[in-house]
Protein backbone atom coordinates (compact mmCIF):
# COMPACT_ATOMS: atom_id res chain seq x y z
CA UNK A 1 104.86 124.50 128.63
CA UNK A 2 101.67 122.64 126.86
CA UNK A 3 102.98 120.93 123.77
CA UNK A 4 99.67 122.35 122.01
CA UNK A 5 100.37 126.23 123.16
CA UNK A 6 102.10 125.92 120.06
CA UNK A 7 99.98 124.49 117.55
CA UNK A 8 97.52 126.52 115.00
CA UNK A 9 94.06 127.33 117.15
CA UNK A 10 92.21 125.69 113.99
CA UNK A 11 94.08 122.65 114.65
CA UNK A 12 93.54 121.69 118.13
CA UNK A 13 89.81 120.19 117.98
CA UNK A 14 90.99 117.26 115.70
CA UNK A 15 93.82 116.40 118.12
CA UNK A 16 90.93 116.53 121.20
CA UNK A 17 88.63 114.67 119.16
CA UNK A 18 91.27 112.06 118.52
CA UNK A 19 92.62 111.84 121.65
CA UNK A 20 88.99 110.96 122.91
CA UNK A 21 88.38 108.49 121.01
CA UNK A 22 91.68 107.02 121.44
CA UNK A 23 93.13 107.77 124.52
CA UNK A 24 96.70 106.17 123.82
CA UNK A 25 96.56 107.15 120.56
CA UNK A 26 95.66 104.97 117.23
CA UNK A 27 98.67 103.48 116.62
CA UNK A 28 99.13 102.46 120.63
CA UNK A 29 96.73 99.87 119.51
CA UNK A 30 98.70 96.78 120.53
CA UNK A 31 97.02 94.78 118.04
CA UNK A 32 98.36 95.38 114.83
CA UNK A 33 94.74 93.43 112.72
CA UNK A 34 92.74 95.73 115.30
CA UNK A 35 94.44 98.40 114.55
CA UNK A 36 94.58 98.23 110.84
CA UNK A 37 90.54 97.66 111.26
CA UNK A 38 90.15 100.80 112.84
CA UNK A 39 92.32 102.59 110.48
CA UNK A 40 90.64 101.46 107.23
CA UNK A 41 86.83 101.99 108.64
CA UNK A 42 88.23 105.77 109.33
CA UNK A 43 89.26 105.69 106.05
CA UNK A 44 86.74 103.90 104.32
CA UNK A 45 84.24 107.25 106.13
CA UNK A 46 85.85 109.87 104.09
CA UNK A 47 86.23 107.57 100.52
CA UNK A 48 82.36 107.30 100.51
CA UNK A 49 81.70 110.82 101.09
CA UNK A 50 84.32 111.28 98.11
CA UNK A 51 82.82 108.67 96.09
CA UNK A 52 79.70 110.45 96.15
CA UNK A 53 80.71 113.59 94.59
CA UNK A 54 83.79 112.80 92.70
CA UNK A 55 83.60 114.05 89.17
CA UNK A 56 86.62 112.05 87.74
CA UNK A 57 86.07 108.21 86.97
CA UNK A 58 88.53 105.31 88.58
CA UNK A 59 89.53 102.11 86.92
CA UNK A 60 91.28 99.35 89.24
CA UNK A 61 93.68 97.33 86.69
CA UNK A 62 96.76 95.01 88.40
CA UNK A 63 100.36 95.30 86.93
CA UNK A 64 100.94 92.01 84.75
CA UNK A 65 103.64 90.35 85.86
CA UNK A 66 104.10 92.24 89.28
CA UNK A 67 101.03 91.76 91.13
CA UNK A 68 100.83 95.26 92.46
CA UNK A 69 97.23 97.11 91.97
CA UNK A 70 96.72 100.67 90.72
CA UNK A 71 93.73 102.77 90.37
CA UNK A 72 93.96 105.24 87.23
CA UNK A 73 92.22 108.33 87.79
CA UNK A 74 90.79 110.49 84.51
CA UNK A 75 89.48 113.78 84.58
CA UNK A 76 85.81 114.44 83.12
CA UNK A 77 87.35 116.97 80.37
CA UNK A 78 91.15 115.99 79.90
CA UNK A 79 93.63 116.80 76.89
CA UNK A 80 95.52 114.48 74.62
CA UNK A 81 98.90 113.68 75.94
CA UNK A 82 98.46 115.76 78.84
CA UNK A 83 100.42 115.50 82.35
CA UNK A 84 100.38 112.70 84.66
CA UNK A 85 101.16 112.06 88.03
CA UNK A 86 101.87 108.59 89.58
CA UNK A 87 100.90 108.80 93.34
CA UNK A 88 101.68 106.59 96.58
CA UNK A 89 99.82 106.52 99.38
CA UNK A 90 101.08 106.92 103.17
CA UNK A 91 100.40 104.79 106.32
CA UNK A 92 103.57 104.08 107.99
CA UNK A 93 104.79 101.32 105.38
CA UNK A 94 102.19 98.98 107.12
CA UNK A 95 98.96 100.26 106.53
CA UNK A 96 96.63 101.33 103.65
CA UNK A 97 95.66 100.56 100.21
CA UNK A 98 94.25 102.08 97.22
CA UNK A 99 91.59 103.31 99.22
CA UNK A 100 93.82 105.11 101.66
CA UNK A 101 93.83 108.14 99.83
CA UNK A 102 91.57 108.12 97.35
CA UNK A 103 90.31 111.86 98.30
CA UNK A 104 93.57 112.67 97.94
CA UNK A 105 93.91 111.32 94.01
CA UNK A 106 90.49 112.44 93.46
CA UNK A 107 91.83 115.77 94.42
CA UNK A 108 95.01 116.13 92.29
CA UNK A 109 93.23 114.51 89.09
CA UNK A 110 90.23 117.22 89.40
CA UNK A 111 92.16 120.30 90.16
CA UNK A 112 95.01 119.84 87.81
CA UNK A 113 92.88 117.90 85.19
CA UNK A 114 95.49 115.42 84.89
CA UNK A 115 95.71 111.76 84.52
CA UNK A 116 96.86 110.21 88.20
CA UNK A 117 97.74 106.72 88.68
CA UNK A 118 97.44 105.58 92.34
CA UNK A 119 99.86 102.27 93.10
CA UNK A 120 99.16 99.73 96.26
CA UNK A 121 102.16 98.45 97.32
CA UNK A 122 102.87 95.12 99.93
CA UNK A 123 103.22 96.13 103.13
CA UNK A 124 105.64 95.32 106.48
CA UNK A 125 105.84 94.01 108.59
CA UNK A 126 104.52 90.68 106.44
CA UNK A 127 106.31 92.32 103.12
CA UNK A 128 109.54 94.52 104.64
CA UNK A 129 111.95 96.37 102.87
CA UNK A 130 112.78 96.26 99.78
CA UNK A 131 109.18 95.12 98.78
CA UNK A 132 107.13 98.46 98.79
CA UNK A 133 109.48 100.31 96.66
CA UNK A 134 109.91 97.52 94.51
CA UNK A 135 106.37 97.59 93.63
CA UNK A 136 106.21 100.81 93.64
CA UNK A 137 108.86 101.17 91.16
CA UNK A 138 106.99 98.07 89.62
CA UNK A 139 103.89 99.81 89.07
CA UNK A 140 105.73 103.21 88.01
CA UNK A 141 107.69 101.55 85.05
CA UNK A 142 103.90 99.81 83.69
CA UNK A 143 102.67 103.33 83.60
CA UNK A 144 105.24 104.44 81.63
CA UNK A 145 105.41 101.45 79.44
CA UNK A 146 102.08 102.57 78.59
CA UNK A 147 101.38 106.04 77.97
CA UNK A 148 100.66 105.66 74.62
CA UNK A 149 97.22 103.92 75.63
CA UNK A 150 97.04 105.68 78.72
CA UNK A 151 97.17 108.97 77.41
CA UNK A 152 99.48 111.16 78.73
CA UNK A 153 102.65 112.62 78.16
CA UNK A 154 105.80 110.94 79.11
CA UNK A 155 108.16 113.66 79.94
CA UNK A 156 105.67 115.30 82.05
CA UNK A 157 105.62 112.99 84.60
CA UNK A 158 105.45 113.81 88.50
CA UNK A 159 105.81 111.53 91.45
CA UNK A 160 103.58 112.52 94.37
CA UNK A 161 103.40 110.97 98.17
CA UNK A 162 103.44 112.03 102.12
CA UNK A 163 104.75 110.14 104.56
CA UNK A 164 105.77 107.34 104.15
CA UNK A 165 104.29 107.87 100.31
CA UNK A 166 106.67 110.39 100.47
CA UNK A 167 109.71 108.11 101.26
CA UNK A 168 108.51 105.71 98.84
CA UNK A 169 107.97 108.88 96.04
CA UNK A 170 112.14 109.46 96.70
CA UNK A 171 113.02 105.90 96.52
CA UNK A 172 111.16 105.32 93.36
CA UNK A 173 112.87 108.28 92.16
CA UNK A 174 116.04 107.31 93.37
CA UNK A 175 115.85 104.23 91.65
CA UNK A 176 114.34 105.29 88.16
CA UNK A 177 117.66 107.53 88.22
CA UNK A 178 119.73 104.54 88.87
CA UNK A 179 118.51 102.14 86.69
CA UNK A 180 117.36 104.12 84.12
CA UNK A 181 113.70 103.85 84.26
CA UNK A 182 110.93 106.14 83.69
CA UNK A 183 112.13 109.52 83.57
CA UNK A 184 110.20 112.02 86.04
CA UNK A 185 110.19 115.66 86.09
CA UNK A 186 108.76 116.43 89.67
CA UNK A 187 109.01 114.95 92.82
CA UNK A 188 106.54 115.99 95.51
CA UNK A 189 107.61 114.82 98.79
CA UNK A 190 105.02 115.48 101.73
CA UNK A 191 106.88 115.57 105.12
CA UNK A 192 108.40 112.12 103.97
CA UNK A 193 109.63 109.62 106.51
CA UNK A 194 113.10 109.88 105.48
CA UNK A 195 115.35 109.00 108.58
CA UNK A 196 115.31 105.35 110.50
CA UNK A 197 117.21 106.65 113.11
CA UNK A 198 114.02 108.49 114.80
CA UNK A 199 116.66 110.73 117.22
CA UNK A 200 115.53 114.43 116.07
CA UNK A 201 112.86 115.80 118.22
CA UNK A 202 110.46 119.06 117.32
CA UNK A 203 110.58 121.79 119.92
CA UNK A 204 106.52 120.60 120.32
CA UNK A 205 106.09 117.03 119.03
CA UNK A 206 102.11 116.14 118.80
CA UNK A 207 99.95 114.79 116.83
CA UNK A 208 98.72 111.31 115.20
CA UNK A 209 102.35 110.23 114.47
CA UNK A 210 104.40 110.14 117.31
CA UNK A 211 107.92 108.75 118.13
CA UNK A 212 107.18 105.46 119.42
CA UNK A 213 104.55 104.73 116.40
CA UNK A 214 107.67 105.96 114.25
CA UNK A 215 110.30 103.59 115.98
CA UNK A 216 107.65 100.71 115.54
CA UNK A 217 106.90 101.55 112.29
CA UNK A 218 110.88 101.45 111.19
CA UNK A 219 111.36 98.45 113.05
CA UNK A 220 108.66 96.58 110.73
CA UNK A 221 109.82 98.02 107.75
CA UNK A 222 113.45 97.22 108.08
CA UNK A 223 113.38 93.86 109.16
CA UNK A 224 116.52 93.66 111.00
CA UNK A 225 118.52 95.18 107.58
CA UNK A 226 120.90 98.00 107.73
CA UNK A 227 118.91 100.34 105.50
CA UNK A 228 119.65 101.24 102.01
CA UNK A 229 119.39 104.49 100.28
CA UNK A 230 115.90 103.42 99.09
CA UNK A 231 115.08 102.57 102.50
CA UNK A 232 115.49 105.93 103.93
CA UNK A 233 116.84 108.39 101.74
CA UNK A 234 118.13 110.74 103.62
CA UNK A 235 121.36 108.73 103.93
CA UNK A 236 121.43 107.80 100.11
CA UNK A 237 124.94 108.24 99.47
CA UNK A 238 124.23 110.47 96.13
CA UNK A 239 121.15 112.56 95.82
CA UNK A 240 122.70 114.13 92.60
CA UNK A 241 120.47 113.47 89.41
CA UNK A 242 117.10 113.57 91.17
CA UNK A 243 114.27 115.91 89.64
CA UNK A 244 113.46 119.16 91.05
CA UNK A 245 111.84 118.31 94.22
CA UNK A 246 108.86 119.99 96.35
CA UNK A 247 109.04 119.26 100.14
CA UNK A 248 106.68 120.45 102.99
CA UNK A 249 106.34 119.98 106.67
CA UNK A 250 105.24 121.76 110.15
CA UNK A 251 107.19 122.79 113.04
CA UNK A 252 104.82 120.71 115.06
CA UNK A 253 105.53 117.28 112.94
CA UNK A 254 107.86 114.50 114.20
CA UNK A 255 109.93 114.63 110.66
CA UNK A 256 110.42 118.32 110.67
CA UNK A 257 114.32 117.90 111.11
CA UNK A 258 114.56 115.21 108.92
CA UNK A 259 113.16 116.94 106.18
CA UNK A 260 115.02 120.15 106.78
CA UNK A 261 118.46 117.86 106.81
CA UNK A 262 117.02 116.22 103.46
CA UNK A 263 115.89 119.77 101.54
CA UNK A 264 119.77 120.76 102.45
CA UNK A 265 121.50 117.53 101.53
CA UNK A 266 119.11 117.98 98.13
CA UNK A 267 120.05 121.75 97.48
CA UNK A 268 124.12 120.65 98.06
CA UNK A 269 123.96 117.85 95.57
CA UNK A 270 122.47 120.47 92.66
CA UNK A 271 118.99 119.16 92.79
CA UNK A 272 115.94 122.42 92.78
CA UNK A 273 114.44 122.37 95.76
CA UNK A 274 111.46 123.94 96.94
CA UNK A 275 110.80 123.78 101.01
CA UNK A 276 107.77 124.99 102.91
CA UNK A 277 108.08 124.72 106.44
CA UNK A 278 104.27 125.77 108.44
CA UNK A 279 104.09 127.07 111.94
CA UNK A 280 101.71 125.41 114.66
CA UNK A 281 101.27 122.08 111.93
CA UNK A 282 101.44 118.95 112.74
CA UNK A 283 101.88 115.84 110.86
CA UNK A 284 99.22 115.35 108.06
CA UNK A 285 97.54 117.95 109.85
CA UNK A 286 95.28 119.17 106.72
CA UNK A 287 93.69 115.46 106.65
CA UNK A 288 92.55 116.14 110.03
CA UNK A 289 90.97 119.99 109.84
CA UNK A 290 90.71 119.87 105.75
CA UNK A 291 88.86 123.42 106.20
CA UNK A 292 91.50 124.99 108.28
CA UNK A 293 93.25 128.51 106.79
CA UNK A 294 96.84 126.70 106.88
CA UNK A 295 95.53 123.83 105.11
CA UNK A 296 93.74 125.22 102.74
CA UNK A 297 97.12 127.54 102.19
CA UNK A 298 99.20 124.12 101.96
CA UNK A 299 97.21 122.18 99.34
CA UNK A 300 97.48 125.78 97.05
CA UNK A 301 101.52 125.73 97.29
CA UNK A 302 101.17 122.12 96.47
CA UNK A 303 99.20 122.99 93.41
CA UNK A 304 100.79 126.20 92.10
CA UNK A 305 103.99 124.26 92.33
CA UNK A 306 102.84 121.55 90.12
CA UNK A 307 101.00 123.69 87.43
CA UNK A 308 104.50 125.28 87.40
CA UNK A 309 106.35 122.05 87.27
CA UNK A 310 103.70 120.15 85.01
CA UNK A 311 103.54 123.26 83.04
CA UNK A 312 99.93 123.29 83.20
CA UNK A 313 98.22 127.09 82.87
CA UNK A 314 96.61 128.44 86.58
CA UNK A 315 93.16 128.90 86.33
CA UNK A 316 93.46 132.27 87.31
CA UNK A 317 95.01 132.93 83.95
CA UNK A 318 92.82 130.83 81.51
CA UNK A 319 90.59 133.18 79.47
């Protein structure tokens, strides 16, 4: 059977048009400076197409004391002390910066109206674990040193990342809860990279982000270590205590099991748990074929959940 017979019609032409271009694949780039090139000139495409018609306004600041750069995001019309969301960006825990996603932060500032602050973080395999999430964590505990000046309200906080964002969204959340730090109330996890182990295998594995980029990408970030909770939380040893936590991935995507393991280990430890599992997706799927029915679908779970969580009124019921 064709590995694509399964995946959504309007998904296939990215995959052919990727697969084109890079016959091996992206991240079968031997060359890790190459490859990084590549990936940030793809990137840097859609940010100036987003730069053009973004109607929220970006400020680039550093953490004192940390050296770890954010980007604050502000609506054009925003409230006093309204919600925030501190975001991480994806990339395999070796790739990306504040740039990385920028359409993505442009997008949850502008539909939710909320403040977002967007955190860089140092990357393996130069910078392996425990230096992402300790920047990360870094850059989460400045924002909430200063909402006051900032402008937003504290106890409606949310945490938002895919990938290996979404990893780093757990771990930061993880370790708020055990050291006390900021307090969040949401955790959005997009099919987070969760396991090290890379042994579970979809029943149709394609896409960008396959197995060997995954084993690569683990080996880089771990260094040699025996991971940590914060390093792949799946195996933290409590998961008790964490925030109510959104989690989505597609049948098609290498961390499908992963994620389903994690949403149950979640649920057993008493934390709410919302799961949304999409048929025919692979991974990051709605980056590749943003117009696509299923994508489009995806990104308004992702919202509805955090109006709901954010407690921010739907549009649909303004006056």
């Amino acid at each position: 059977m064709n590995p694509l017979d399964g995946i959504d019609p309007e998904l296939r032409a990215p995959l052919d048009e990727l697969r084109e271009k890079f016959p091996g694949g992206l991240y079968a780039i031997e060359d890790l400076a190459e490859r990084r090139r590549i990936d940030a000139m793809l990137a840097a495409e859609t940010v100036e197409a987003v730069k053009a018609t973004q109607t929220c306004s970006t400020e680039d600041v550093w953490v004192p004391g940390a050296d770890v750069p954010v980007r604050i995001y502000r609506p054009r019309r925003i409230q006093p002390a309204s919600p925030a969301v501190f975001f991480i960006h994806g990339g395999g825990m070796y790739l990306g910066d504040l740039d990385y996603e920028h359409a993505t932060a442009v997008k949850i500032c502008e539909e939710l109206g909320v403040l977002v602050v967007s955190t860089g973080y140092r990357k393996a395999p130069e910078h392996p674990h425990p230096a992402p999430v300790d920047d990360c964590y870094a850059a989460l505990g400045w924002m909430s040193a200063n909402a006051t000046s900032l402008d937003f309200d504290p106890g409606r906080l949310a945490i938002f990342g895919g990938s290996a964002g979404g990893n780093l969204a757990l771990a930061t959340a993880l370790k708020a809860r055990d050291l006390g730090g900021s307090p969040l109330c949401y955790v959005v996890a997009l099919y987070p990279m969760v396991d090290h182990r890379n042994t579970t295998r979809p029943a149709h594995e394609v896409g960008p982000w396959d197995r060997r980029a995954n084993a690569e990408a683990w080996e880089w970030f771990l260094a040699g270590q025996e991971p940590d909770g914060y390093a792949a939380p799946l195996h933290a040893e409590d998961l008790a205590g964490l925030p109510p936590t959104f989690i989505d991935v597609g049948t098609a995507d290498l961390f499908r099991d992963e994620d389903l393991a994690l949403a149950q280990r979640l649920l057993a430890a008493g934390v709410s748990t919302e799961l949304h599992v999409y048929p025919g997706v692979y991974h990051a799927a709605e980056y590749y074929a943003p117009d696509a029915e299923v994508a489009c679908h995806m990104w308004t779970v992702r919202f509805r959940a955090l109006r709901r969580a954010l407690g921010i009124q739907d549009r649909g019921e303004q006056s």
